[in-house]
N, C-alpha and C. Protein backbone atom coordinates (compact mmCIF):
# COMPACT_ATOMS: atom_id res chain seq x y z
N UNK A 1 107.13 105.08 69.80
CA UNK A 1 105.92 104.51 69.18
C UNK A 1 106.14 104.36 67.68
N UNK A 2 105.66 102.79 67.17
CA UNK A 2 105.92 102.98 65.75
C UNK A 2 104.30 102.66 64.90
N UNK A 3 104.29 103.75 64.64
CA UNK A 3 103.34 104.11 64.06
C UNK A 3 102.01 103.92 65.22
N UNK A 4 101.50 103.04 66.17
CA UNK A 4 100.41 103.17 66.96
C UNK A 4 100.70 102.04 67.77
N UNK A 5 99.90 102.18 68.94
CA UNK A 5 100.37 101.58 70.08
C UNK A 5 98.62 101.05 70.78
N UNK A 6 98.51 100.40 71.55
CA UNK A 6 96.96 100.43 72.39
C UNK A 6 97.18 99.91 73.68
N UNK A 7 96.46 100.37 74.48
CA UNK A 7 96.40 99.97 75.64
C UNK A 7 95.24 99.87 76.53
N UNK A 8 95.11 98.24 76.75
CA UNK A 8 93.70 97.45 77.40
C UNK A 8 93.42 98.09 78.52
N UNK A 9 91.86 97.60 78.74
CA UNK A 9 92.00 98.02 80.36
C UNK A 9 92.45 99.08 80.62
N UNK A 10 92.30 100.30 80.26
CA UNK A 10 92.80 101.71 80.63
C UNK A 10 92.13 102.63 81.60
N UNK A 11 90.55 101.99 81.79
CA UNK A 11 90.11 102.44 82.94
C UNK A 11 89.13 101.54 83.90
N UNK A 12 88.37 102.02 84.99
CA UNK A 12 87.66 101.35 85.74
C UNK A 12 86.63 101.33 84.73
N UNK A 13 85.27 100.52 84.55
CA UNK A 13 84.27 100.15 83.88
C UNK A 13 83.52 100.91 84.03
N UNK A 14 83.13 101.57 85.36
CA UNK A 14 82.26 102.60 85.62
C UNK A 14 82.42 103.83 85.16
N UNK A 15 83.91 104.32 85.11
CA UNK A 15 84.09 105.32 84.79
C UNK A 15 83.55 105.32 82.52
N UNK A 16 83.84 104.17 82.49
CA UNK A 16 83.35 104.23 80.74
C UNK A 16 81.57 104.72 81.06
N UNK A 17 81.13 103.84 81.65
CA UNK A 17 79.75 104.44 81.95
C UNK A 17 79.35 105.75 82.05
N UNK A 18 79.64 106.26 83.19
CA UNK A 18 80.00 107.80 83.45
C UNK A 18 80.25 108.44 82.20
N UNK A 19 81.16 108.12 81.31
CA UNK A 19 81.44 109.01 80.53
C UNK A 19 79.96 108.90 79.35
N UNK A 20 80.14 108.00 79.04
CA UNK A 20 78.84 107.47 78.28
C UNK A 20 77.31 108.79 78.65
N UNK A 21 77.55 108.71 79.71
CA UNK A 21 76.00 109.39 80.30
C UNK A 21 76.32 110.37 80.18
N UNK A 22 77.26 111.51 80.46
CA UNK A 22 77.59 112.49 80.51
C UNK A 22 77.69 112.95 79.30
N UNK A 23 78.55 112.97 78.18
CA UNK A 23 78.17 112.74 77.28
C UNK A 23 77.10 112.97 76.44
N UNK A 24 76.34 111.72 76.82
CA UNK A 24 74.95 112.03 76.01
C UNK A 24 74.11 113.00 76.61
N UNK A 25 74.62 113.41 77.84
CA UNK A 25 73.54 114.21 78.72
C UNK A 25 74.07 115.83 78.04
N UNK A 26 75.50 115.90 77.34
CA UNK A 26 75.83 117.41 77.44
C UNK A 26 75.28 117.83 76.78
N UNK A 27 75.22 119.76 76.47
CA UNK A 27 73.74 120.23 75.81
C UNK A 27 74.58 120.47 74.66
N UNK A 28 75.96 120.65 74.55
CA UNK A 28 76.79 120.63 73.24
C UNK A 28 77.03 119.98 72.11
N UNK A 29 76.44 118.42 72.68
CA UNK A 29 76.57 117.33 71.70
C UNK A 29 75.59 116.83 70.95
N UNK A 30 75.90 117.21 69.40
CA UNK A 30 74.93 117.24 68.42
C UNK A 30 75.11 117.23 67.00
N UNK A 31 75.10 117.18 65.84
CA UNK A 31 75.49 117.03 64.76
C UNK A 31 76.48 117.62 64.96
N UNK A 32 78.01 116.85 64.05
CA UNK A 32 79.08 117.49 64.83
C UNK A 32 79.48 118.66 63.99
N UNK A 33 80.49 119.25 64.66
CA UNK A 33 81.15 120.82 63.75
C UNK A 33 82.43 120.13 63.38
N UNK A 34 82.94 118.99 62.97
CA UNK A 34 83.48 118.13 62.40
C UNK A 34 83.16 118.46 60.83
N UNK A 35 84.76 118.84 59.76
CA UNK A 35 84.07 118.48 58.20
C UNK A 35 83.48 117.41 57.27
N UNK A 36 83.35 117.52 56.39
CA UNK A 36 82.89 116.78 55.70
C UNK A 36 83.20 115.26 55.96
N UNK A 37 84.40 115.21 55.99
CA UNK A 37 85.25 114.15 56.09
C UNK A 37 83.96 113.01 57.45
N UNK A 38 83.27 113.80 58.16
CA UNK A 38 83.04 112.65 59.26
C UNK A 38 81.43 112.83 58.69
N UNK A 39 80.54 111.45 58.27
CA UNK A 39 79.70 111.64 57.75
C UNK A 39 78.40 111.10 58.44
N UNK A 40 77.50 111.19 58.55
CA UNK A 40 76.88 111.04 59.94
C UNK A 40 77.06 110.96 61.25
N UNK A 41 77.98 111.92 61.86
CA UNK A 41 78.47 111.61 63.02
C UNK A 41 78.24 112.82 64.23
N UNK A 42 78.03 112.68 65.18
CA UNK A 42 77.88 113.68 66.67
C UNK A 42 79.16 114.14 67.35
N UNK A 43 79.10 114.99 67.77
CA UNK A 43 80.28 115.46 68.78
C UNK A 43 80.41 117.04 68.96
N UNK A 44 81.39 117.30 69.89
CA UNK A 44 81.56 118.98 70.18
C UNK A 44 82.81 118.94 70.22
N UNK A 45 83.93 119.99 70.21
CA UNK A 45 85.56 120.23 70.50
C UNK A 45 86.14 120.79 71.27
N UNK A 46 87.14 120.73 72.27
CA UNK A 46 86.83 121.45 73.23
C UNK A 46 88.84 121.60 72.82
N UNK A 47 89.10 122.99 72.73
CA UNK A 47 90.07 123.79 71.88
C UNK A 47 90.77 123.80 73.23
N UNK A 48 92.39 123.72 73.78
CA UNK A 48 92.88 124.63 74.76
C UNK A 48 94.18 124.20 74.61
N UNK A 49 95.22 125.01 75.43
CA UNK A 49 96.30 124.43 75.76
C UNK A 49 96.64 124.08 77.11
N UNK A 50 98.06 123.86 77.24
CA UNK A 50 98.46 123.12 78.74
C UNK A 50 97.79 123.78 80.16
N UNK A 51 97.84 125.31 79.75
CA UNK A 51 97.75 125.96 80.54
C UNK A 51 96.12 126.33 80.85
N UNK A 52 95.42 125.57 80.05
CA UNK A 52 93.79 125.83 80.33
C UNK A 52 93.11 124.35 80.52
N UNK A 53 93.96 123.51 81.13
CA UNK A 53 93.78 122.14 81.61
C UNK A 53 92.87 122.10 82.40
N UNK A 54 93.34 122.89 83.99
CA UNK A 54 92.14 123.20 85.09
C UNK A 54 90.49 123.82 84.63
N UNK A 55 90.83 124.69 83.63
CA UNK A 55 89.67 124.98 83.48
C UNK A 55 88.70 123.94 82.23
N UNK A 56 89.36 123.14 81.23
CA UNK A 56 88.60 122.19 80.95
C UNK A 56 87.89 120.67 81.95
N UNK A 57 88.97 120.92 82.68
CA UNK A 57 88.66 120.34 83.89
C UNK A 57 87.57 120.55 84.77
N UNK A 58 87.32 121.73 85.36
CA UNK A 58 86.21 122.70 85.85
C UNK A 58 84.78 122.69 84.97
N UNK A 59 84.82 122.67 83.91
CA UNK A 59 83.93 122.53 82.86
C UNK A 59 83.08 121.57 82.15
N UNK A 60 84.31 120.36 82.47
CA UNK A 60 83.70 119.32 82.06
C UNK A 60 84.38 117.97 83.09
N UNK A 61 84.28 118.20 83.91
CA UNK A 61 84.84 117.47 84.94
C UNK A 61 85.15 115.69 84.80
N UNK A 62 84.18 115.17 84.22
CA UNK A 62 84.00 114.21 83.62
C UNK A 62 85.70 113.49 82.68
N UNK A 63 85.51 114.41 81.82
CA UNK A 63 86.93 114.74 81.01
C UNK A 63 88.33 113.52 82.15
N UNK A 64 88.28 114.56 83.65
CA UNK A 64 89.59 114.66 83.80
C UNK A 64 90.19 113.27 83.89
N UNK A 65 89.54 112.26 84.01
CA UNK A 65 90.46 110.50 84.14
C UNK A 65 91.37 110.54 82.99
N UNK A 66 90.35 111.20 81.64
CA UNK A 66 90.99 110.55 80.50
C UNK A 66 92.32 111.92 80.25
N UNK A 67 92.28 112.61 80.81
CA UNK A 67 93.05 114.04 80.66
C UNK A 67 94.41 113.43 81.27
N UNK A 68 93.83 112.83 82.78
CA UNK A 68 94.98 112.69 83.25
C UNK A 68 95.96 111.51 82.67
N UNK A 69 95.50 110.63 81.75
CA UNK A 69 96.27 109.31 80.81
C UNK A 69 96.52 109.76 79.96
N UNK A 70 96.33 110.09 79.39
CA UNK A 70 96.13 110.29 77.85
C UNK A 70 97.02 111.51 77.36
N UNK A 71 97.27 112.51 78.15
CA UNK A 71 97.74 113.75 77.54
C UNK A 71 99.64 113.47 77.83
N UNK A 72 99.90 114.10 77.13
CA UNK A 72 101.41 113.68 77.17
C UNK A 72 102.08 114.90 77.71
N UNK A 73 103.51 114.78 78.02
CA UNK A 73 104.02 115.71 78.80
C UNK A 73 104.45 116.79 77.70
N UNK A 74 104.86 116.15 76.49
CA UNK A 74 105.87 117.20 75.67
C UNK A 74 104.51 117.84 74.80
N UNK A 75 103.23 117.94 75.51
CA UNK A 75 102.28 118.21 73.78
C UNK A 75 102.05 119.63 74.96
N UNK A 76 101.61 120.56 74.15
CA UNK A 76 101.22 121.65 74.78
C UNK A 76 99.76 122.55 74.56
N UNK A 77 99.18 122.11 72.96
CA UNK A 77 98.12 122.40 72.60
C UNK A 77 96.91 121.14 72.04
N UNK A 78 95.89 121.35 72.42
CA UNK A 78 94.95 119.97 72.53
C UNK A 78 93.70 120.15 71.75
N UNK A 79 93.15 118.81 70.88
CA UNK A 79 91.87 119.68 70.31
C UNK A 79 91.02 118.31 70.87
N UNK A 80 89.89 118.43 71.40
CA UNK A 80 89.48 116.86 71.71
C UNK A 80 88.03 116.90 72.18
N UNK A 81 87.69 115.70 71.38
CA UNK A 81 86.47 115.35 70.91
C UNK A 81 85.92 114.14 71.07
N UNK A 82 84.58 114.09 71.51
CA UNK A 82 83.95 112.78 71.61
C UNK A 82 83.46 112.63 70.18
N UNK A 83 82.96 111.64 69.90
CA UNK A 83 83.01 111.23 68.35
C UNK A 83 82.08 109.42 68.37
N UNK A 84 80.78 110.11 67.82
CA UNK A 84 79.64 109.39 68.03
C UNK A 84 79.38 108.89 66.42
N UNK A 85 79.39 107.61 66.05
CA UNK A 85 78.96 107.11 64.95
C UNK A 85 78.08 106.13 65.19
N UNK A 86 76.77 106.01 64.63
CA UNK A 86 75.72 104.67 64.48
C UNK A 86 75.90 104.11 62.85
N UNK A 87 74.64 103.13 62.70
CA UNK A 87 74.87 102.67 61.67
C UNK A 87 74.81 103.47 60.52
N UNK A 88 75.88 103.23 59.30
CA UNK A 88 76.23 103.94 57.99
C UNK A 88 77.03 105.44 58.48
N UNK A 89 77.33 105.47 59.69
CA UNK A 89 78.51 106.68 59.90
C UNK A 89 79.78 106.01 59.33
N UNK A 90 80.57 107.01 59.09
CA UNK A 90 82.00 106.81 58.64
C UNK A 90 82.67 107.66 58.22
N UNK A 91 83.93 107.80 58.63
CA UNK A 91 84.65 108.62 58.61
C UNK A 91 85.71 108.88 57.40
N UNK A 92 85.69 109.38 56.64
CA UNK A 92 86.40 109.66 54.96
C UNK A 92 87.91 109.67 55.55
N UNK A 93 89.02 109.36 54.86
CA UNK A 93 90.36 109.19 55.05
C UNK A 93 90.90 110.71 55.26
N UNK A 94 91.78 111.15 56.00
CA UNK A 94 92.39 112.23 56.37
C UNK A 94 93.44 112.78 57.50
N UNK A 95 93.87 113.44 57.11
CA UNK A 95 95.04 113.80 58.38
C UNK A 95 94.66 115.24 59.03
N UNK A 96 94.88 114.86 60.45
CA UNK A 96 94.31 115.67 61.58
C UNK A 96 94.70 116.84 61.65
N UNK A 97 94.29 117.75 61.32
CA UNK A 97 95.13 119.29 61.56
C UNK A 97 94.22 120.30 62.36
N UNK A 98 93.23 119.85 62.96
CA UNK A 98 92.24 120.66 63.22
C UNK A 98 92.37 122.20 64.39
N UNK A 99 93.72 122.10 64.42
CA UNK A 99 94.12 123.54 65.06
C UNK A 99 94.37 124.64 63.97
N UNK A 100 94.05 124.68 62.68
CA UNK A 100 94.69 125.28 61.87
C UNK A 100 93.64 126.01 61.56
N UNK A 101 92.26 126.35 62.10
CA UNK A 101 91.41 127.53 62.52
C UNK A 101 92.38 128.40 62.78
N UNK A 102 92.80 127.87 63.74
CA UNK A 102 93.72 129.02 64.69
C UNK A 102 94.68 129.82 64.05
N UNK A 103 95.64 128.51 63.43
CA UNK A 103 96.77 129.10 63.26
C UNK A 103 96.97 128.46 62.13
N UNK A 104 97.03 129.01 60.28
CA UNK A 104 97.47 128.42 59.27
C UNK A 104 98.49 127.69 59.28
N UNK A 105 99.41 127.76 59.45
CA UNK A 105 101.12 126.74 59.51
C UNK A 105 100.76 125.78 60.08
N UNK A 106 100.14 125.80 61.24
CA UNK A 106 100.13 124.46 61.70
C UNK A 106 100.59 123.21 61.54
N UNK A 107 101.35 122.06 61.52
CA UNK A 107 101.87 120.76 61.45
C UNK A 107 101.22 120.08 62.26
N UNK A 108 100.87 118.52 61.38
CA UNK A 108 100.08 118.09 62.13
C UNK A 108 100.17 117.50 63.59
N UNK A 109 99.61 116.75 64.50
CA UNK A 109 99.76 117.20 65.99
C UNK A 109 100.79 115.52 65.56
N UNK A 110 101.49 115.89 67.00
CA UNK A 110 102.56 114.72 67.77
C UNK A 110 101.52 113.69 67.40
N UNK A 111 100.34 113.58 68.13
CA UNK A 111 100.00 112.15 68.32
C UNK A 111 98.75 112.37 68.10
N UNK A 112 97.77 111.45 67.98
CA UNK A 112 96.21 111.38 68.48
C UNK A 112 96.08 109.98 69.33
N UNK A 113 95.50 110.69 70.33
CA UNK A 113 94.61 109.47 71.38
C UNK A 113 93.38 109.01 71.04
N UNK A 114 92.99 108.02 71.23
CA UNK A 114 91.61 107.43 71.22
C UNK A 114 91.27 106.96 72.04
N UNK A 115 90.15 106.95 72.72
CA UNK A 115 89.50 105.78 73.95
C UNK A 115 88.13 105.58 73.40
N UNK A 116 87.73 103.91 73.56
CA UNK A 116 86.96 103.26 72.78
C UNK A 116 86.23 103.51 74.60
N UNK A 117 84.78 104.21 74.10
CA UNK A 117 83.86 104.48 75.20
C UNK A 117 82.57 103.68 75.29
N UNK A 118 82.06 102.97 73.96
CA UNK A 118 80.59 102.71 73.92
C UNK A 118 80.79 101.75 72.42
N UNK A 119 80.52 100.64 72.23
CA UNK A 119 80.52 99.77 70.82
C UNK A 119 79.00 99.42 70.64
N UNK A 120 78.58 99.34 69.55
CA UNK A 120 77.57 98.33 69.53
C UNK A 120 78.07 96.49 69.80
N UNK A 121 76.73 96.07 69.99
CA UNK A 121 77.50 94.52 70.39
C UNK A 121 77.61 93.86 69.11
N UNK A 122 78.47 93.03 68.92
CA UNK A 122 79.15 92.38 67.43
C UNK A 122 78.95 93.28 66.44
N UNK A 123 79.81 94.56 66.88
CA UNK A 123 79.90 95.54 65.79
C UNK A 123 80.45 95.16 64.33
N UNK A 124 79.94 95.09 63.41
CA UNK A 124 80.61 94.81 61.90
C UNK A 124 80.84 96.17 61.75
N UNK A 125 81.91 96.18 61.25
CA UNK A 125 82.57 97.84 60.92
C UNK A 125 83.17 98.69 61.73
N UNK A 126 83.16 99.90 61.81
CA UNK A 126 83.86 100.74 62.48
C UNK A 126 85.47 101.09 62.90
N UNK A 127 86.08 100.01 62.28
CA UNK A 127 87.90 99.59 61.99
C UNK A 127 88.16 101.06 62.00
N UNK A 128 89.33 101.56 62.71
CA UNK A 128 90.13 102.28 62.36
C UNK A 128 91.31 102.00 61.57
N UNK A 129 91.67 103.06 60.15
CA UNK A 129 92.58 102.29 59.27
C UNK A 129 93.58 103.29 59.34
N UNK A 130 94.93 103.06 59.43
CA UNK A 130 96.04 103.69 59.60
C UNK A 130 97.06 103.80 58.27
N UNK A 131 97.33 104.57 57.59
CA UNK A 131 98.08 104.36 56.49
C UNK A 131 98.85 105.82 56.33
N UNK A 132 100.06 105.35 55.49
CA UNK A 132 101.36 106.15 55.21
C UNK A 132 100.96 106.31 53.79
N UNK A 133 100.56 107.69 52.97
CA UNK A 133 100.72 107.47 51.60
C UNK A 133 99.68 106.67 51.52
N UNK A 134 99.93 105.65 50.70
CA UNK A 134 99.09 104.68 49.79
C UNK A 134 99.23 103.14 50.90
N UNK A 135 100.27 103.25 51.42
CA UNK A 135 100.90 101.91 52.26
C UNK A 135 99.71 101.77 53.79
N UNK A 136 99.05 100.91 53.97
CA UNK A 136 98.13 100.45 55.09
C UNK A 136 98.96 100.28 56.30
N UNK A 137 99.00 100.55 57.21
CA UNK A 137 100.04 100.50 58.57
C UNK A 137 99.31 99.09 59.20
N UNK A 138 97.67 99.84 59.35
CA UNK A 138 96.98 98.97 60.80
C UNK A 138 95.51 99.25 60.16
N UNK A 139 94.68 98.04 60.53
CA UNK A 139 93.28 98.27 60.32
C UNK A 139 92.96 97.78 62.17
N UNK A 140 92.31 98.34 63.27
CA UNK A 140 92.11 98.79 64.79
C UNK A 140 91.00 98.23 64.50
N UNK A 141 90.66 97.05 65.47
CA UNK A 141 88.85 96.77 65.89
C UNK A 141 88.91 97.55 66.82
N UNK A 142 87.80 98.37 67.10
CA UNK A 142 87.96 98.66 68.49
C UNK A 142 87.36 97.96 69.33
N UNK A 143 87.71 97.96 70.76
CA UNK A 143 87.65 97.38 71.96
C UNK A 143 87.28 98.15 73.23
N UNK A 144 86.23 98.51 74.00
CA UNK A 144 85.91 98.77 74.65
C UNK A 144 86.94 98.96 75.79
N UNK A 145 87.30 100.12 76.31
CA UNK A 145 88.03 100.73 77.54
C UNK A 145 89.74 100.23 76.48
N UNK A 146 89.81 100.42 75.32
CA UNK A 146 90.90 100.19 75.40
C UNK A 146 91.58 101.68 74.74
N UNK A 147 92.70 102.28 75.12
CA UNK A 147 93.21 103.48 74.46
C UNK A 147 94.46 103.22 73.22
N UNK A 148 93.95 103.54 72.21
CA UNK A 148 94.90 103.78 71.70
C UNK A 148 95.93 105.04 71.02
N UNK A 149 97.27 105.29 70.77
CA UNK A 149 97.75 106.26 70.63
C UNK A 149 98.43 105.55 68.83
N UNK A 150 97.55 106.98 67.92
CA UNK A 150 98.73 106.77 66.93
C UNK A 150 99.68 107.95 66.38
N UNK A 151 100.72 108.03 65.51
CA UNK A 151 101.43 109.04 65.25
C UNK A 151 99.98 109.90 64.36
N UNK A 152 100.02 111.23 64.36
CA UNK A 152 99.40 112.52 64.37
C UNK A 152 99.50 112.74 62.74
N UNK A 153 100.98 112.62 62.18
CA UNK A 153 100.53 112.53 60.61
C UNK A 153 100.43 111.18 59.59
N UNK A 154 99.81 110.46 60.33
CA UNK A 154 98.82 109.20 59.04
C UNK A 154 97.54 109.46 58.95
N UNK A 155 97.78 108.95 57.60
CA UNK A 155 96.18 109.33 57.05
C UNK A 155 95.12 108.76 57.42
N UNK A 156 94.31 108.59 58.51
CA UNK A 156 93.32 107.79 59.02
C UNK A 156 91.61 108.03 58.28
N UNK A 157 91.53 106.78 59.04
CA UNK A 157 89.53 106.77 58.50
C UNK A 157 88.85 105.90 59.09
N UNK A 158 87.75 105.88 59.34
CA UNK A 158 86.62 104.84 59.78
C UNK A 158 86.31 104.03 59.31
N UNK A 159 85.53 103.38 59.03
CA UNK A 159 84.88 102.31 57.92
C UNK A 159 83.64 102.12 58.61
N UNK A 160 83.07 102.37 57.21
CA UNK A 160 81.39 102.87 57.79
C UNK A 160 80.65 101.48 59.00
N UNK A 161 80.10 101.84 59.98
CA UNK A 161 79.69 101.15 61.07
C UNK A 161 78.25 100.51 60.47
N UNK A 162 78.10 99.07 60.44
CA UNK A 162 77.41 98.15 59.33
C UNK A 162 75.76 97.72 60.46
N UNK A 163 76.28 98.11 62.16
CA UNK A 163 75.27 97.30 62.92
C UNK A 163 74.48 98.57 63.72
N UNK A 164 73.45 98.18 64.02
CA UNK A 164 72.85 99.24 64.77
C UNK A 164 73.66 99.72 66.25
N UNK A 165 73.47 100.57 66.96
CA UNK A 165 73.89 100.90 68.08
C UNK A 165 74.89 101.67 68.10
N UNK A 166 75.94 102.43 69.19
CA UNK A 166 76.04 103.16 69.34
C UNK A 166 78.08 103.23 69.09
N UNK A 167 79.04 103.85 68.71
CA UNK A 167 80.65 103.66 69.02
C UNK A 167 80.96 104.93 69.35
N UNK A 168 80.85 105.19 70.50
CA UNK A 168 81.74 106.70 70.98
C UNK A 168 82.75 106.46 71.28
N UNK A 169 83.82 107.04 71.19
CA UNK A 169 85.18 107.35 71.12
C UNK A 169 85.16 108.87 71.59
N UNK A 170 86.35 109.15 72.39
CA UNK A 170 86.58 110.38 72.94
C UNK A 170 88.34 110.23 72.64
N UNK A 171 88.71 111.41 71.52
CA UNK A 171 89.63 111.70 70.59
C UNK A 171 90.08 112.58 71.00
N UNK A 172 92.01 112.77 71.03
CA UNK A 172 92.24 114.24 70.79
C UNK A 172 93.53 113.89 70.45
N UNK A 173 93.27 115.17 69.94
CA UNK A 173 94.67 115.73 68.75
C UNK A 173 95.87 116.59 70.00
N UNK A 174 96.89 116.06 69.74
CA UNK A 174 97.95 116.46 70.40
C UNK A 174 98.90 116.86 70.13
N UNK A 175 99.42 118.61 69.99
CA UNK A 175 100.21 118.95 69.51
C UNK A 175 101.23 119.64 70.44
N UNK A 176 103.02 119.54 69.71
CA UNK A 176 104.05 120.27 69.88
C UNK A 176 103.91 121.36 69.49
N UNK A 177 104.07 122.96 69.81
CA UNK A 177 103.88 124.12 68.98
C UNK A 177 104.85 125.02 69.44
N UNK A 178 105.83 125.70 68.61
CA UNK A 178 106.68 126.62 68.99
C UNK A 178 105.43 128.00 70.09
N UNK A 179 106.49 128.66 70.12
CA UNK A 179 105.76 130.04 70.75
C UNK A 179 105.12 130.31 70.22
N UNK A 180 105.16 130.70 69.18
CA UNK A 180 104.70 132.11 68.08
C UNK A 180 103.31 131.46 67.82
N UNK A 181 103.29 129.98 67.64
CA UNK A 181 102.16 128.75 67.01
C UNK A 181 101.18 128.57 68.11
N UNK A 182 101.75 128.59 69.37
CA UNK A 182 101.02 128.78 70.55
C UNK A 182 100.29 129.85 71.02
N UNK A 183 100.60 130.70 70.70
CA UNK A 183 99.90 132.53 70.91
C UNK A 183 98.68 132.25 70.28
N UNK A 184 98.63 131.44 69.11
CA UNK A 184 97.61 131.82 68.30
C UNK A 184 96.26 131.02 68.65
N UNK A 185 96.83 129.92 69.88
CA UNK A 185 95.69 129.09 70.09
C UNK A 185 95.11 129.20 71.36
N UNK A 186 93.77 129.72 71.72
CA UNK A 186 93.04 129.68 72.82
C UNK A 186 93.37 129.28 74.11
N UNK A 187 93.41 129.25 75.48
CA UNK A 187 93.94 129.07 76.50
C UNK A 187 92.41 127.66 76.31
N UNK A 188 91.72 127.87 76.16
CA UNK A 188 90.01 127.19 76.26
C UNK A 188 89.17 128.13 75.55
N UNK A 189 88.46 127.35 74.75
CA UNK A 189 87.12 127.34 74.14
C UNK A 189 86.63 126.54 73.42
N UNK A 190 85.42 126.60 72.90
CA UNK A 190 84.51 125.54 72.67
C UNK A 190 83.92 125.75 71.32
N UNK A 191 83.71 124.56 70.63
CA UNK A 191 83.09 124.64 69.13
C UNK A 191 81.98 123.33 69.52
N UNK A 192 81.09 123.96 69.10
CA UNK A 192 79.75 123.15 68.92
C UNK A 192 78.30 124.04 68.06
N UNK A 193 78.03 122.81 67.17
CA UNK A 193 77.05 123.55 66.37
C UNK A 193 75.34 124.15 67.53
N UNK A 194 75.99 123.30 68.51
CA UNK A 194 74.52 124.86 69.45
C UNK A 194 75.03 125.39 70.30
N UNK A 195 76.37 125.89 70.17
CA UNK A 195 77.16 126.69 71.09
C UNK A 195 77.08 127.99 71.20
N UNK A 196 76.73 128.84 71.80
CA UNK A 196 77.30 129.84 71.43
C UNK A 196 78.34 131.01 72.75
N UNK A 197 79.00 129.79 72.56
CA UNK A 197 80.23 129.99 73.78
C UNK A 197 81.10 130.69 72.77
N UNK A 198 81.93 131.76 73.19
CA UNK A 198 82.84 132.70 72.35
C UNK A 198 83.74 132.97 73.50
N UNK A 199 85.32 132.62 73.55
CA UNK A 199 86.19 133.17 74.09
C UNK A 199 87.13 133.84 74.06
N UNK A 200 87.57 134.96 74.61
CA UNK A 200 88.49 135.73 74.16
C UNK A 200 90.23 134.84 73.70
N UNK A 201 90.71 134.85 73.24
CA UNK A 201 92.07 134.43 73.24
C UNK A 201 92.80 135.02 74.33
N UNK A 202 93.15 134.21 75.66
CA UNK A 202 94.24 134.59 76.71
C UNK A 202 95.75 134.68 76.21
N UNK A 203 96.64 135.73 76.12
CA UNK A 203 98.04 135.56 75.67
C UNK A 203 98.85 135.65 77.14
């Protein structure tokens, strides 16, 4: 992959639906626990590695279409998020590290996925912008059911969403992690600002 890749048509239509409802139906999803960086925006995180797949699975069942595309063979720790912007959301420029709760060292992940779940219709705005440094890679319309994958350390951002209605995206961060980097990250658990789900760390 050089620098980002997309791919149309990535699922059945219904299943975007499904996700859509579910979604809005979960009791987790709500002003997000996302920093500063995402500025009017909704969502929850759902923390695990390879080995706590089944049980994000079990949990949020919904999840598993996009689990089963989307996740790569060589990544072993996952942070992933639906990611709700209306009009004047937008997302400030930054690079993804969001396992580094866990574990300070952290490097940023292999890859991030995206799947375009919900647009407003003739959305003005919402571009995903891809850049190296100062250098612009890709400015992304998004496209409904389409996935895209970009490399994990460019500096990405939104561009504030100009039309009414709704752009969910369901995101995750995908990381390589030695052992030692892996111990430190949750088998499964959950961050949401009305959560109060607490899990032990499985080693």
């Amino acid at each position: 992959m050089k620098y980002y890749q997309q791919q149309t048509n990535a699922f059945p239509i219904n299943y975007l639906n499904d996700l859509w409802g579910e979604i809005q139906a979960c009791s987790f999803f709500t002003t997000n626990n996302l920093n500063r960086d995402f500025v009017n925006t909704k969502g929850f995180s759902v923390v695990f590695r390879r080995s706590g797949i089944a049980e994000v699975e079990q949990k949020f069942p919904f999840f598993k279409p996009y689990l089963d595309l989307a996740l790569q063979s060589s990544c072993n720790a996952f942070y992933l998020n639906p990611l709700l912007l209306k009009q004047d959301s937008r997302v400030d420029p930054h690079i993804d590290r969001s396992l580094r709760s866990y574990c300070k060292t952290i490097e940023p992940p292999t890859l991030v996925s995206v799947l375009y779940v919900r647009l407003p219709a003739d959305m003005e705005g919402g571009e995903l912008v891809l850049k190296s440094h100062k250098r612009q890679l890709g400015e992304i319309k998004p496209q409904i059911n389409t996935l895209v994958y970009f490399q994990g350390d460019l500096i990405h951002s939104v561009n504030a969403v100009k039309t009414p209605g709704n752009r969910l995206s369901l995101v995750c961060e995908q990381y390589t992690l030695n052992e030692v980097e892996l111990e430190e990250i949750p088998q499964f658990t959950l961050e949401s600002r009305v959560s109060q789900y607490a899990s032990k760390k499985r080693k």
